[in-house]
Each structure stands twice: as C-alpha cells, then as structure tokens.
N, C-alpha and C. Protein backbone atom coordinates (compact mmCIF):
# COMPACT_ATOMS: atom_id res chain seq x y z
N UNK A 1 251.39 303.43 -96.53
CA UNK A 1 250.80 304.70 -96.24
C UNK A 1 251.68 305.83 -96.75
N UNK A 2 253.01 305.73 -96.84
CA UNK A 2 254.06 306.93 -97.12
C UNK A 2 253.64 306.99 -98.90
N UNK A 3 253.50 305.71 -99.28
CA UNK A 3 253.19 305.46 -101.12
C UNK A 3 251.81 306.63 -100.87
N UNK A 4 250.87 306.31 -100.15
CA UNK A 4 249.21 307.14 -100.96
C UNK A 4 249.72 308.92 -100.28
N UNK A 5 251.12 309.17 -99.33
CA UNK A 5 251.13 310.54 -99.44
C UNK A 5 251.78 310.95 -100.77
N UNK A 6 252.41 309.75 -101.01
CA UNK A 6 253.12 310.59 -102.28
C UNK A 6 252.71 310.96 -103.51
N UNK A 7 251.65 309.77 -103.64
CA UNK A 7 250.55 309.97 -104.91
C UNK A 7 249.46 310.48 -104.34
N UNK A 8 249.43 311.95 -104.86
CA UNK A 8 247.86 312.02 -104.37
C UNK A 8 246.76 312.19 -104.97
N UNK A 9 246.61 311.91 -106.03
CA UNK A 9 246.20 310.70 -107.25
C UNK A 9 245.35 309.78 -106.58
N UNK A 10 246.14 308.76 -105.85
CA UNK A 10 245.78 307.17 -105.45
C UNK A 10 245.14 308.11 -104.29
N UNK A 11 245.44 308.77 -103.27
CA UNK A 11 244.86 309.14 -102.36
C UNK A 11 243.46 309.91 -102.16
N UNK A 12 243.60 310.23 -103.55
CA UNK A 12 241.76 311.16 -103.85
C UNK A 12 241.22 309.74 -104.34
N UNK A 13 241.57 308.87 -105.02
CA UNK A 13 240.84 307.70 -105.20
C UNK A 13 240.22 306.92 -104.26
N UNK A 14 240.97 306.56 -103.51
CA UNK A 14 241.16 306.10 -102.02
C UNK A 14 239.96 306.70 -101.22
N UNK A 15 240.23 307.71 -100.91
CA UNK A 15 238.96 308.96 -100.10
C UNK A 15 237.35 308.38 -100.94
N UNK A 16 237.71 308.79 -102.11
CA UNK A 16 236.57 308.49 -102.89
C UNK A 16 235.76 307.34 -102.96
N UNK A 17 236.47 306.65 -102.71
CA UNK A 17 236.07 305.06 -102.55
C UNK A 17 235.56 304.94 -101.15
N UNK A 18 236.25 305.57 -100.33
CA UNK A 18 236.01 305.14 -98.92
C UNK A 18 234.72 306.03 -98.84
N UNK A 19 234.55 306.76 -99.23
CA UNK A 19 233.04 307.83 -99.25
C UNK A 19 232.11 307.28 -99.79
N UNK A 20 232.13 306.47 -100.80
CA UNK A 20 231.48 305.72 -102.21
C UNK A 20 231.09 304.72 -100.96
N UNK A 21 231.40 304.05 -100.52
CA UNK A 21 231.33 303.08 -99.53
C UNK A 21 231.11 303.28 -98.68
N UNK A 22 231.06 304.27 -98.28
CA UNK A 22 230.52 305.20 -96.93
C UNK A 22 228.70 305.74 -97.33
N UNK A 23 229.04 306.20 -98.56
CA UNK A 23 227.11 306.55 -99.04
C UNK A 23 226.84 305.49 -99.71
N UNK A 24 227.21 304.52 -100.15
CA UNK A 24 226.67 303.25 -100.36
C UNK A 24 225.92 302.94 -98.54
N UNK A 25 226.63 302.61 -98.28
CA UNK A 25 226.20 301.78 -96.35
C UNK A 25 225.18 303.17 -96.10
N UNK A 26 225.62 304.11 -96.11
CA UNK A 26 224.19 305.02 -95.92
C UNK A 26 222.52 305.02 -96.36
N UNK A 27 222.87 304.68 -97.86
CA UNK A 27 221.79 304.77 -98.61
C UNK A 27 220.96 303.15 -98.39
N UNK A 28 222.02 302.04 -98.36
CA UNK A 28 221.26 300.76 -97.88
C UNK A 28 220.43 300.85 -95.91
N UNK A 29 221.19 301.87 -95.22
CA UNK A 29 220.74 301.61 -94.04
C UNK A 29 219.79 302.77 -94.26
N UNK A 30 219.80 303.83 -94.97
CA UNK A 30 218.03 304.15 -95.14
C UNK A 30 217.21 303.40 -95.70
N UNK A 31 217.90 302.53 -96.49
CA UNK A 31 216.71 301.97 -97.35
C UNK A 31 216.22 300.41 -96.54
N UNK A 32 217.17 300.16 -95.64
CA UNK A 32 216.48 299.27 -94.26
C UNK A 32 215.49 299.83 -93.27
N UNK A 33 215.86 301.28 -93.05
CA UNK A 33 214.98 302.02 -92.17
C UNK A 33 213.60 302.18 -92.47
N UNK A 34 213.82 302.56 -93.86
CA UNK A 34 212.46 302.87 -94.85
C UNK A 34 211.34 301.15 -94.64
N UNK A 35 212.26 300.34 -94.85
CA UNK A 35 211.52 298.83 -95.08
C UNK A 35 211.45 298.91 -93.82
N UNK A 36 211.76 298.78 -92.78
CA UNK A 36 211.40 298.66 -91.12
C UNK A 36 210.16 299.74 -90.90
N UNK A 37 210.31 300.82 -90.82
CA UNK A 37 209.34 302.04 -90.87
C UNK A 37 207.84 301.54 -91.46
N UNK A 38 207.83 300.81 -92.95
CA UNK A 38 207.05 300.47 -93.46
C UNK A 38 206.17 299.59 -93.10
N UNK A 39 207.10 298.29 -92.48
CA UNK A 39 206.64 297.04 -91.50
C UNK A 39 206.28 297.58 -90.20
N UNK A 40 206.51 298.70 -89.73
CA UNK A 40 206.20 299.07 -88.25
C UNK A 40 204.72 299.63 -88.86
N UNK A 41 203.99 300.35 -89.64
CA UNK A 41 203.19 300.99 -89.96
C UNK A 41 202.29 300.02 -90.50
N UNK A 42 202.70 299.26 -91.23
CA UNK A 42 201.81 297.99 -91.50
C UNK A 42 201.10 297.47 -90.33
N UNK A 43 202.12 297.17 -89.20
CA UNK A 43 202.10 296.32 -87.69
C UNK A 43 200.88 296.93 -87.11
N UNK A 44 200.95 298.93 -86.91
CA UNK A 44 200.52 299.31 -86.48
C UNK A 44 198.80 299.04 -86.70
N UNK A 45 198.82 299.40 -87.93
CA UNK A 45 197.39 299.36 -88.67
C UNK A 45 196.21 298.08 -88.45
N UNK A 46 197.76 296.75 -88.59
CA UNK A 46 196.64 295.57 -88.40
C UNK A 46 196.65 295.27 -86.94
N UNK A 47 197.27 296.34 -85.73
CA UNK A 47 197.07 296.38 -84.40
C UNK A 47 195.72 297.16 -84.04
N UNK A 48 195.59 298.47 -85.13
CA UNK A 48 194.51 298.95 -84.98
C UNK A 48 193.39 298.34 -85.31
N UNK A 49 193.25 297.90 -86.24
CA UNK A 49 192.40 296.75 -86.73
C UNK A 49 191.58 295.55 -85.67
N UNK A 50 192.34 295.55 -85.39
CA UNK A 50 192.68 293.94 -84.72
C UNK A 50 191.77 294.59 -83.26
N UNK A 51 192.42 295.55 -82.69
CA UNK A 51 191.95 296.38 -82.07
C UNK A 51 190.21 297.38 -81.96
N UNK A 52 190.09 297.01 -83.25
CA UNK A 52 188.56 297.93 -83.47
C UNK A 52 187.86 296.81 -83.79
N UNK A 53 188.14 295.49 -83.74
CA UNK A 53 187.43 294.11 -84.16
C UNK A 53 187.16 293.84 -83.06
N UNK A 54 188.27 293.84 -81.88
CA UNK A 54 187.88 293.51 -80.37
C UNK A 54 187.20 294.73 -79.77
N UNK A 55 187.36 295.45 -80.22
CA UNK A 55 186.19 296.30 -79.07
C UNK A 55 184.79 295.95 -78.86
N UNK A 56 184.49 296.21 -80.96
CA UNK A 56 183.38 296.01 -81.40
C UNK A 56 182.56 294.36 -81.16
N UNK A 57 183.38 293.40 -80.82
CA UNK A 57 183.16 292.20 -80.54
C UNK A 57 182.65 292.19 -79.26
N UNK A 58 183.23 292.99 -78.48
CA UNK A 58 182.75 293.05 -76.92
C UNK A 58 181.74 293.96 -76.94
N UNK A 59 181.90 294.97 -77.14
CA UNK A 59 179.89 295.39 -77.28
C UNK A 59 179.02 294.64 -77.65
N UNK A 60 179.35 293.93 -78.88
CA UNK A 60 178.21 292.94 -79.40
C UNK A 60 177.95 292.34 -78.12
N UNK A 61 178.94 291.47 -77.24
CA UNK A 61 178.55 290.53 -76.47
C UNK A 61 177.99 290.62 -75.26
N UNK A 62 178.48 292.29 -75.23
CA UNK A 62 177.33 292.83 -73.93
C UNK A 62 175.79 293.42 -74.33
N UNK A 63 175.78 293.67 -75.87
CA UNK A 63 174.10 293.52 -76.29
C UNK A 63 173.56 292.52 -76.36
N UNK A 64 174.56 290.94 -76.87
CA UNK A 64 173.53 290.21 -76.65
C UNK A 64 173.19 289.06 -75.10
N UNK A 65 174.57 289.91 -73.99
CA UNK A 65 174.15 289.97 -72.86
C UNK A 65 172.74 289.93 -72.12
N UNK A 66 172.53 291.93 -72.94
CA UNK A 66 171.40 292.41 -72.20
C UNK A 66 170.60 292.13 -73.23
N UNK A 67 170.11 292.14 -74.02
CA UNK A 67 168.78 291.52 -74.55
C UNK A 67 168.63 290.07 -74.28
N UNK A 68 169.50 288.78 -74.08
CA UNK A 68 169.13 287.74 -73.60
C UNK A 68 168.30 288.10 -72.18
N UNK A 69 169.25 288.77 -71.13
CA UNK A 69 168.56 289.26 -69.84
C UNK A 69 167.41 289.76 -70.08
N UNK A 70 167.25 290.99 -70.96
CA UNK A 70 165.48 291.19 -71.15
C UNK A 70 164.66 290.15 -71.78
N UNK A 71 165.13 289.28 -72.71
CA UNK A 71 164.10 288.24 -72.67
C UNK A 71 163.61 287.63 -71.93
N UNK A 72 164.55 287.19 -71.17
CA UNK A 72 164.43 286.20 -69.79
C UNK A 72 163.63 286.96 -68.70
N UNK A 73 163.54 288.55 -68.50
CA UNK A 73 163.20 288.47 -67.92
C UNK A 73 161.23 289.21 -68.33
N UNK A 74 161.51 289.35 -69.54
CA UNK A 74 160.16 289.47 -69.96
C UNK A 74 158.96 288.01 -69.94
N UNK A 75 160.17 287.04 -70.40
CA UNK A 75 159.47 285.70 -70.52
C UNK A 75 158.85 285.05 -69.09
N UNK A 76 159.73 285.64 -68.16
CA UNK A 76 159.31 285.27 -66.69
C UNK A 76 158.25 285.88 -66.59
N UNK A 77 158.42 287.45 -66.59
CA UNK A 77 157.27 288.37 -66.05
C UNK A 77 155.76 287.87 -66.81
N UNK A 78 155.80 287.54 -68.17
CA UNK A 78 154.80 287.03 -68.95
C UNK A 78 154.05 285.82 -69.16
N UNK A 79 154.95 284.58 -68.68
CA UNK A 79 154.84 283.10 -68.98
C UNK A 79 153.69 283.16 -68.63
N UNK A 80 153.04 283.38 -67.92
CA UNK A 80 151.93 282.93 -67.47
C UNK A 80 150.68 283.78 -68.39
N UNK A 81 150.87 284.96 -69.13
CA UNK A 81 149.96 285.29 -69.96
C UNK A 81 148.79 284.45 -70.71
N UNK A 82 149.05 283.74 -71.23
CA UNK A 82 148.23 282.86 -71.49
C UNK A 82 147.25 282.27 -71.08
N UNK A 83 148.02 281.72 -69.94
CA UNK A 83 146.69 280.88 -68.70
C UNK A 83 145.86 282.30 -67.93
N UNK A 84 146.53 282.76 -68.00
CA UNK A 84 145.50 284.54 -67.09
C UNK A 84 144.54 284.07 -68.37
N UNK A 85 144.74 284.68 -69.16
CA UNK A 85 143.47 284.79 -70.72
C UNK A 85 142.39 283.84 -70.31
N UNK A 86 142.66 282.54 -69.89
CA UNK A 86 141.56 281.80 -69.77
C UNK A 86 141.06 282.21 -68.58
N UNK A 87 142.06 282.07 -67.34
CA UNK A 87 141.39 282.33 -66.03
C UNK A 87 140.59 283.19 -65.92
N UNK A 88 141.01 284.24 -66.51
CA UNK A 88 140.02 285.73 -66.31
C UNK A 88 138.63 285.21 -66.83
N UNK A 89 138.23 284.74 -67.63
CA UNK A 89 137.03 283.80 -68.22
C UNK A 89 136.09 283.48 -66.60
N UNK A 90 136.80 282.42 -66.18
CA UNK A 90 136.36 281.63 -64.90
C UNK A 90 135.78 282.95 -63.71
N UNK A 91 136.76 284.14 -63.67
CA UNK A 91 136.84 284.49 -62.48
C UNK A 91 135.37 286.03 -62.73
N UNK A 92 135.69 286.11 -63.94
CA UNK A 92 134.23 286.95 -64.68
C UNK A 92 132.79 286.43 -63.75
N UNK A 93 133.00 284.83 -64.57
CA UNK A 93 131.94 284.46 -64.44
C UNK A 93 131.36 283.98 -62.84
N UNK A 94 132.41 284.16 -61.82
CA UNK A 94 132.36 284.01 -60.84
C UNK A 94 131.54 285.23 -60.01
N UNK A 95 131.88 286.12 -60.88
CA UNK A 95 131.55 287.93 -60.33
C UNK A 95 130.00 288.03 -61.10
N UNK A 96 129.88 287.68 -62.65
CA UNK A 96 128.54 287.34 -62.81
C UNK A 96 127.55 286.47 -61.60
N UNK A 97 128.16 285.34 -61.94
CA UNK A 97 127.35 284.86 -60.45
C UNK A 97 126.88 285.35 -59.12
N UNK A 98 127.64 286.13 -58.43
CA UNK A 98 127.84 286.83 -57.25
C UNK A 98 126.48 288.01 -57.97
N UNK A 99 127.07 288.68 -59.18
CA UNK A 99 126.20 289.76 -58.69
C UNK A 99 124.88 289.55 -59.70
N UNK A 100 124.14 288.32 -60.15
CA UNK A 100 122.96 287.73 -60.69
C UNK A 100 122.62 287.07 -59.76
N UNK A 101 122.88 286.96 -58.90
CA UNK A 101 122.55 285.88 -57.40
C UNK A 101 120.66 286.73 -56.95
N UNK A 102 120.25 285.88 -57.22
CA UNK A 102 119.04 286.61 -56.65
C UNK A 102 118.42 286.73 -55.00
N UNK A 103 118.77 288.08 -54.38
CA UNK A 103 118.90 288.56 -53.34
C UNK A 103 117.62 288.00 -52.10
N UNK A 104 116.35 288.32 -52.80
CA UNK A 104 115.50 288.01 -52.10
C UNK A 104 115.08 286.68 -51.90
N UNK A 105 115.50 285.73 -52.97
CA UNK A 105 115.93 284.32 -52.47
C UNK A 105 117.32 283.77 -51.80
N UNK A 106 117.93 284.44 -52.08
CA UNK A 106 119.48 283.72 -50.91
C UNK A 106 118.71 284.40 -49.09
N UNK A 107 118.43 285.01 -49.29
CA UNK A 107 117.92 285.56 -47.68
C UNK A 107 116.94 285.01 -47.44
N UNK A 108 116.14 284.21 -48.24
CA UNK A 108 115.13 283.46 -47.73
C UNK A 108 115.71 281.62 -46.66
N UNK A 109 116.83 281.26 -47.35
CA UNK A 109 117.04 280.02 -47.67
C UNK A 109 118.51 280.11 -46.87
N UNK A 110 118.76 279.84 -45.60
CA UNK A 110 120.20 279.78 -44.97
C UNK A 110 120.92 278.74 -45.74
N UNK A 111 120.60 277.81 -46.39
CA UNK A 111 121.27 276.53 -47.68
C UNK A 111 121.94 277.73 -48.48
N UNK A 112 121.51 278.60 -48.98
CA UNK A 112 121.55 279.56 -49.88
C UNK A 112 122.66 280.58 -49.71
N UNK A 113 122.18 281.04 -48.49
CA UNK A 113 123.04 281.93 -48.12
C UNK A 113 124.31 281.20 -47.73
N UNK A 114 124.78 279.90 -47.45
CA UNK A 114 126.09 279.57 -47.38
C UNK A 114 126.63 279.23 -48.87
N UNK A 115 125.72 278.72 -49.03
CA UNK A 115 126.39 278.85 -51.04
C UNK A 115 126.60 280.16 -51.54
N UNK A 116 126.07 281.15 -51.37
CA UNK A 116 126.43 282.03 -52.05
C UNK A 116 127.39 282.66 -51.28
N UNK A 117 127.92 282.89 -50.30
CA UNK A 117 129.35 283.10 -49.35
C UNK A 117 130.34 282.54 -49.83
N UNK A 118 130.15 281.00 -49.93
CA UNK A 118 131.36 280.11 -50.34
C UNK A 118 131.56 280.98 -52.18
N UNK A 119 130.53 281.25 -52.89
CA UNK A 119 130.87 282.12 -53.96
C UNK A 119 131.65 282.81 -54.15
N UNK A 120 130.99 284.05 -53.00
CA UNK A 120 131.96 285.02 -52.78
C UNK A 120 133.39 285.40 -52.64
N UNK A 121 133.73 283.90 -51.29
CA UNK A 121 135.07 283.73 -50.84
C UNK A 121 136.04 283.32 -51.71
N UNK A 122 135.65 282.15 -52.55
CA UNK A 122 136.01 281.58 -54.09
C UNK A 122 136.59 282.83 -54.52
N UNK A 123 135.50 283.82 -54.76
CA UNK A 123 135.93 284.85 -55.82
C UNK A 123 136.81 285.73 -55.40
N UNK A 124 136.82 285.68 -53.71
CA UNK A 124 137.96 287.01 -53.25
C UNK A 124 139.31 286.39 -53.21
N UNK A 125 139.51 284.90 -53.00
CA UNK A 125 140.58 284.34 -53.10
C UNK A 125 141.56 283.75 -54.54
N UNK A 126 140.33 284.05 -55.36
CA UNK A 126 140.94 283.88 -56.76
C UNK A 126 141.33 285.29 -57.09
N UNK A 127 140.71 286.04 -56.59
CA UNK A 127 141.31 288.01 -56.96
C UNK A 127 142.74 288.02 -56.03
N UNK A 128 142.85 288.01 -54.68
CA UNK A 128 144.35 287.41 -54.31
C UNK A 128 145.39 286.54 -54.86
N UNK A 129 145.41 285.61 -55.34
CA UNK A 129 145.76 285.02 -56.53
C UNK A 129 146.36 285.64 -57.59
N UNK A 130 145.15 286.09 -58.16
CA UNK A 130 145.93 286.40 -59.58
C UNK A 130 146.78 288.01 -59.22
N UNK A 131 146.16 289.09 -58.00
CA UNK A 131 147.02 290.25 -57.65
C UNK A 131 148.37 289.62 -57.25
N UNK A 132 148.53 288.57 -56.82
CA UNK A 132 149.46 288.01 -55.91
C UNK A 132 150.32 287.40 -57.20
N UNK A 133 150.16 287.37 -58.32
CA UNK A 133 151.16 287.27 -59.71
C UNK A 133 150.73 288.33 -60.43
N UNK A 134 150.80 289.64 -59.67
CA UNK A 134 150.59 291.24 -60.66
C UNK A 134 149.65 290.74 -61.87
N UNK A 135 148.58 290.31 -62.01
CA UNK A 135 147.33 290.10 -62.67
C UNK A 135 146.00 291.30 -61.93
N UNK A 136 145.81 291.97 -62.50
CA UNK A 136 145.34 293.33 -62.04
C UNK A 136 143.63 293.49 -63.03
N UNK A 137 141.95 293.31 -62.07
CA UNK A 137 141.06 293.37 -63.13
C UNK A 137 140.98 294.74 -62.85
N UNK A 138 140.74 295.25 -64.45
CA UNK A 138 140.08 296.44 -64.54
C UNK A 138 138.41 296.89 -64.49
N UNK A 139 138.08 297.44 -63.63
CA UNK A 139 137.17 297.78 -63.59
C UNK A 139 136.63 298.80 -63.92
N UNK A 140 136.54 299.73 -64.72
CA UNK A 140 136.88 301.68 -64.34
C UNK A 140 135.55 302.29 -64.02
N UNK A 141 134.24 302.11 -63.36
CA UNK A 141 132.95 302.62 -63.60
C UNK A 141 133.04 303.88 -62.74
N UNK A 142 132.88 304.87 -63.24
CA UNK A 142 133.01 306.50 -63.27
C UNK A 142 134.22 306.63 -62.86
N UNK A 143 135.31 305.95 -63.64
CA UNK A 143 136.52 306.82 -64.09
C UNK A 143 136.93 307.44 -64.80
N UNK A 144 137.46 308.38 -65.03
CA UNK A 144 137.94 308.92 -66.76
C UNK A 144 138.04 307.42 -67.53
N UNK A 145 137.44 307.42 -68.81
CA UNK A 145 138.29 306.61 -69.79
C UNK A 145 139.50 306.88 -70.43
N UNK A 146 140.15 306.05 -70.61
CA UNK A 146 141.94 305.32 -70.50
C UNK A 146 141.92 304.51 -71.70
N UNK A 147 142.15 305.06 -73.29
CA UNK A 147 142.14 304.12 -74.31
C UNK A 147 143.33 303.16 -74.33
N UNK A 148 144.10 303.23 -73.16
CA UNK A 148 145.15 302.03 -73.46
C UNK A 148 144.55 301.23 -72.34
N UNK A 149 143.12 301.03 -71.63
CA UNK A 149 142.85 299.77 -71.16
C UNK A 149 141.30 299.95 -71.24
N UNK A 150 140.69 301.27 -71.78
CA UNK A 150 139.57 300.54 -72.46
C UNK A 150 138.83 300.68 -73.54
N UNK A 151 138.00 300.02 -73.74
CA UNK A 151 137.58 299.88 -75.11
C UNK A 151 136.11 300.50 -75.23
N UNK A 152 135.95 301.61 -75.70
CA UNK A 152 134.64 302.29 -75.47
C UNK A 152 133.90 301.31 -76.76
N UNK A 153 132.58 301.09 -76.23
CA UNK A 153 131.59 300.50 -77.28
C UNK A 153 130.12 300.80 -77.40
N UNK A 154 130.39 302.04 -76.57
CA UNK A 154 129.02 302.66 -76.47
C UNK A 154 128.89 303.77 -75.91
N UNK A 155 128.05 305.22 -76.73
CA UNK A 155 128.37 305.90 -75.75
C UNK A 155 127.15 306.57 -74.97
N UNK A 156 126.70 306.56 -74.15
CA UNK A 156 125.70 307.10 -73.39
C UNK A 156 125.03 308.08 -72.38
N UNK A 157 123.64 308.95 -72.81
CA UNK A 157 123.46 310.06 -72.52
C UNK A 157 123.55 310.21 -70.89
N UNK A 158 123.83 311.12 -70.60
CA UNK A 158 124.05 310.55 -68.95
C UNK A 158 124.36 312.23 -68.40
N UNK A 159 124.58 312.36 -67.18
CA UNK A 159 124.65 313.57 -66.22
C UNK A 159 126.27 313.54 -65.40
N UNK A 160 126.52 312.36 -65.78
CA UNK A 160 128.18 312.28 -65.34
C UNK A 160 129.11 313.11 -66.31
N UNK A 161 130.08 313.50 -65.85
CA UNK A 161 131.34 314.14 -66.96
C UNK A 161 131.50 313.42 -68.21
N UNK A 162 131.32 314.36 -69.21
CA UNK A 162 131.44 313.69 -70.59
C UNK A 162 132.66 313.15 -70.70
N UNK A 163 132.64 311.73 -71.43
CA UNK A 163 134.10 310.98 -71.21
C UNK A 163 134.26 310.17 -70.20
N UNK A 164 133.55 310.04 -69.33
CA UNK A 164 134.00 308.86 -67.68
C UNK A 164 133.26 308.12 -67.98
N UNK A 165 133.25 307.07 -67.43
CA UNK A 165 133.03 305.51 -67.91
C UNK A 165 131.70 305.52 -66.98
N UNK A 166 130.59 305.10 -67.70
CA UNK A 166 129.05 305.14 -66.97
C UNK A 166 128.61 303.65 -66.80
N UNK A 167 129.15 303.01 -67.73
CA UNK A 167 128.76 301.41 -67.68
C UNK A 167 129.96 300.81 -67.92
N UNK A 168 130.48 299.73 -67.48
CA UNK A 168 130.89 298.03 -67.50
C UNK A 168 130.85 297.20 -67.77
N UNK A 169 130.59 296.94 -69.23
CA UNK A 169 130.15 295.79 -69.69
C UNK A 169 131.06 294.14 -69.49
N UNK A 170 131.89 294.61 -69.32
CA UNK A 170 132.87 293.45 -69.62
C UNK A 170 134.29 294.06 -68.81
N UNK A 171 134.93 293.70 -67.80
CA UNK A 171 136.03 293.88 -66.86
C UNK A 171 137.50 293.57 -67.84
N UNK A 172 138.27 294.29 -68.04
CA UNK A 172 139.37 294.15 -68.49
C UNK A 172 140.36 293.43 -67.55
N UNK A 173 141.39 292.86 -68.01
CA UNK A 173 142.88 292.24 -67.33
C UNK A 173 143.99 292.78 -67.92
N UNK A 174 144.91 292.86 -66.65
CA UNK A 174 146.41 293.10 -67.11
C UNK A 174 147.29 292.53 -65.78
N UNK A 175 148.33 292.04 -66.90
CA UNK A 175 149.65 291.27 -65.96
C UNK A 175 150.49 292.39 -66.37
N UNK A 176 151.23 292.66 -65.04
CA UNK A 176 152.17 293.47 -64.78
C UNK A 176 151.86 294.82 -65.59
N UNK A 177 152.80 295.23 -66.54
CA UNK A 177 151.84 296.34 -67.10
C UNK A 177 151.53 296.65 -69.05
N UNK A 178 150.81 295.00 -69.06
CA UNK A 178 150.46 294.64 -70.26
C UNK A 178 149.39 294.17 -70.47
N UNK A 179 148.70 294.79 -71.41
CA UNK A 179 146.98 294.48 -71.57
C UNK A 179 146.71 293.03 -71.40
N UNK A 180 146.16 292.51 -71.05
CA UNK A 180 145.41 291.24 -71.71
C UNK A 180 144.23 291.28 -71.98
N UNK A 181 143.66 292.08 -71.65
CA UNK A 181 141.79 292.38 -72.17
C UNK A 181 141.65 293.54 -71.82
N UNK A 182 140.86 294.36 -72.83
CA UNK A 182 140.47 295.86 -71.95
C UNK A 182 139.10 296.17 -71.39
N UNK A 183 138.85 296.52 -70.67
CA UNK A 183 137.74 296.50 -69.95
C UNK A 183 136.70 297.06 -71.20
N UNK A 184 135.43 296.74 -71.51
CA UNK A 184 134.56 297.18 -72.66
C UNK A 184 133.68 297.57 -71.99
N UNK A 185 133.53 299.39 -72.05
CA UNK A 185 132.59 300.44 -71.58
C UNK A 185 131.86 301.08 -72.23
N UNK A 186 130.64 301.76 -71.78
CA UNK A 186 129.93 302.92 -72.07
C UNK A 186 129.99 304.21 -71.31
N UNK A 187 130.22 304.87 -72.58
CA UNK A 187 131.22 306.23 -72.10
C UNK A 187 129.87 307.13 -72.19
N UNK A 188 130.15 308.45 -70.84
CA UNK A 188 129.06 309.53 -70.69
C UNK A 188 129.16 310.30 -71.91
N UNK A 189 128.39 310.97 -72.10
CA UNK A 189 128.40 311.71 -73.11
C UNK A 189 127.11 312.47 -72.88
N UNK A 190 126.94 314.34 -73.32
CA UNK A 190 125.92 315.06 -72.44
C UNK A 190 124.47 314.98 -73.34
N UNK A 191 123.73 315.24 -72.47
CA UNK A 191 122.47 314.71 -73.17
C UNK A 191 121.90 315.54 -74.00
N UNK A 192 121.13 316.07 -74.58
CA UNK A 192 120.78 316.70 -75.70
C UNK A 192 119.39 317.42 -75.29
C-alpha cells in the first residue's frame, strides 16, 4: 500500500480498474434486472391470460347451466304437448255430443237421460284433467278476438261489437302458455 502512494500512476490505474469493475457489476446487474423485469412482465401477461380464459370459462358454464335448466324445464312443462293434440280431438267430440244430444228425446227416455249425464260427467272430468296439467280450452264466443289464440275464418254481419267473436266453430287448446290449436271463429263485423 505505501508502493501505490508513491506511484500515483499505479494508483489512478488501480481506482480505474476498481471503477471499471465497479460499472462492469453495475451494467451486468441492470442487465439482470432488465431480464428479470422482462420475465416478470411476460409472467404477468400469461397470468392475465390465463386469467381472462378462466373467467370466460366460468360464464360459459353458468350459460350452459341455465339453458340446460330452461330446457329441462320447458321439456317438463311441454312433454305432454303432443298427447293434449290428440286428446283435445276426444274431448271436442265429447262437447259435440253433449251439445247434438237431442233434447226432446233424452227427456222422453230416463235410459237416456242417464246416458247422457254419464256424457256430461265424462266431459267435466276430462276438463279437470287436462286444467289440472295447465291444458286450458279456448272458447271465446263474444269476446274480443285475440290473434294469438284465434283464428278468424269468417266474418259475420251481426249487431255485436265489430271484432268480438259471434261464432265458434272449432274450440282452441293451450298448455301452459303455448298454443296448441286456436280456437276457429266468426268475427262480428257491422251490417250494411
């Protein structure tokens, strides 16, 4: 140490070196910081990523949650659509019967008049029934007409409010609150 006071020559060399080696170790530990910094930002990104894959994954799985649930529970409310279609057929023709029943012969004939009761009862217990699985007949005769349940097919001169349903041709059905047949009417309309 007394040698580098005496040269001070060797001693600015010395310094210099030790500085040189001093911003050497500087410039490598930025240039570690920089590569760490870089890998942290990388990290981050495929965290975000990774992150906007799982969110979006879990919404999906709660849409196809709830649309499985609305199928299921449309398919319940509906399953039976089908068989209504026919039944309503049967239960028509049950109400035809009842009201083509010819009056002044069932009152003649007590045979008669219990057959045509047992008709009746048939028909009020098949209308419990199908209300009793939200199967609902439409009937509408002097109601306003309702083009989402009926089907005008005629329209006729009449003294009722133009537009209300004057005739009945044919009784419409609906389960829960979906057509299955629309009732087919003759609509008032004013006379001329």
């Amino acid at each position: 140490m007394s040698e580098n006071l005496n040269n001070p020559a060797e001693s600015s060399i010395n310094n210099d070196q030790n500085n040189l080696v001093t911003d050497n170790q500087l410039n490598s530990n930025e240039n570690q910081i920089l590569v760490l910094q870089n890998q942290i930002n990388e990290l981050n990104q495929k965290l975000n990523d990774t992150n906007d894959k799982l969110l979006r994954s879990l919404a999906e799985i709660d849409n196809v949650r709830r649309r499985s649930r609305e199928d299921l529970e449309k398919a319940s409310k509906y399953a039976i659509s089908n068989f209504v279609s026919d039944l309503v057929l049967v239960t028509e023709n049950f109400f035809m019967a009842s009201e083509n029943a010819p009056k002044d012969e069932i009152n003649k004939y007590p045979a008669i008049q219990n057959y045509t009761k047992a008709i009746e009862m048939t028909e009020k217990e098949l209308l419990k029934v199908l209300e009793k699985n939200k199967v609902l007949r439409i009937y509408p005769l002097n109601q306003d007409f309702d083009h989402n349940f009926h089907e005008a097919i005629a329209q006729i001169e009449s003294d009722a409010k133009e537009g209300s349903v004057v005739q009945v041709i044919q009784a419409g059905y609906s389960i829960a609150d979906r057509l299955i047949r629309p009732a087919l009417v003759g609509v008032a309309k004013p006379k001329l």
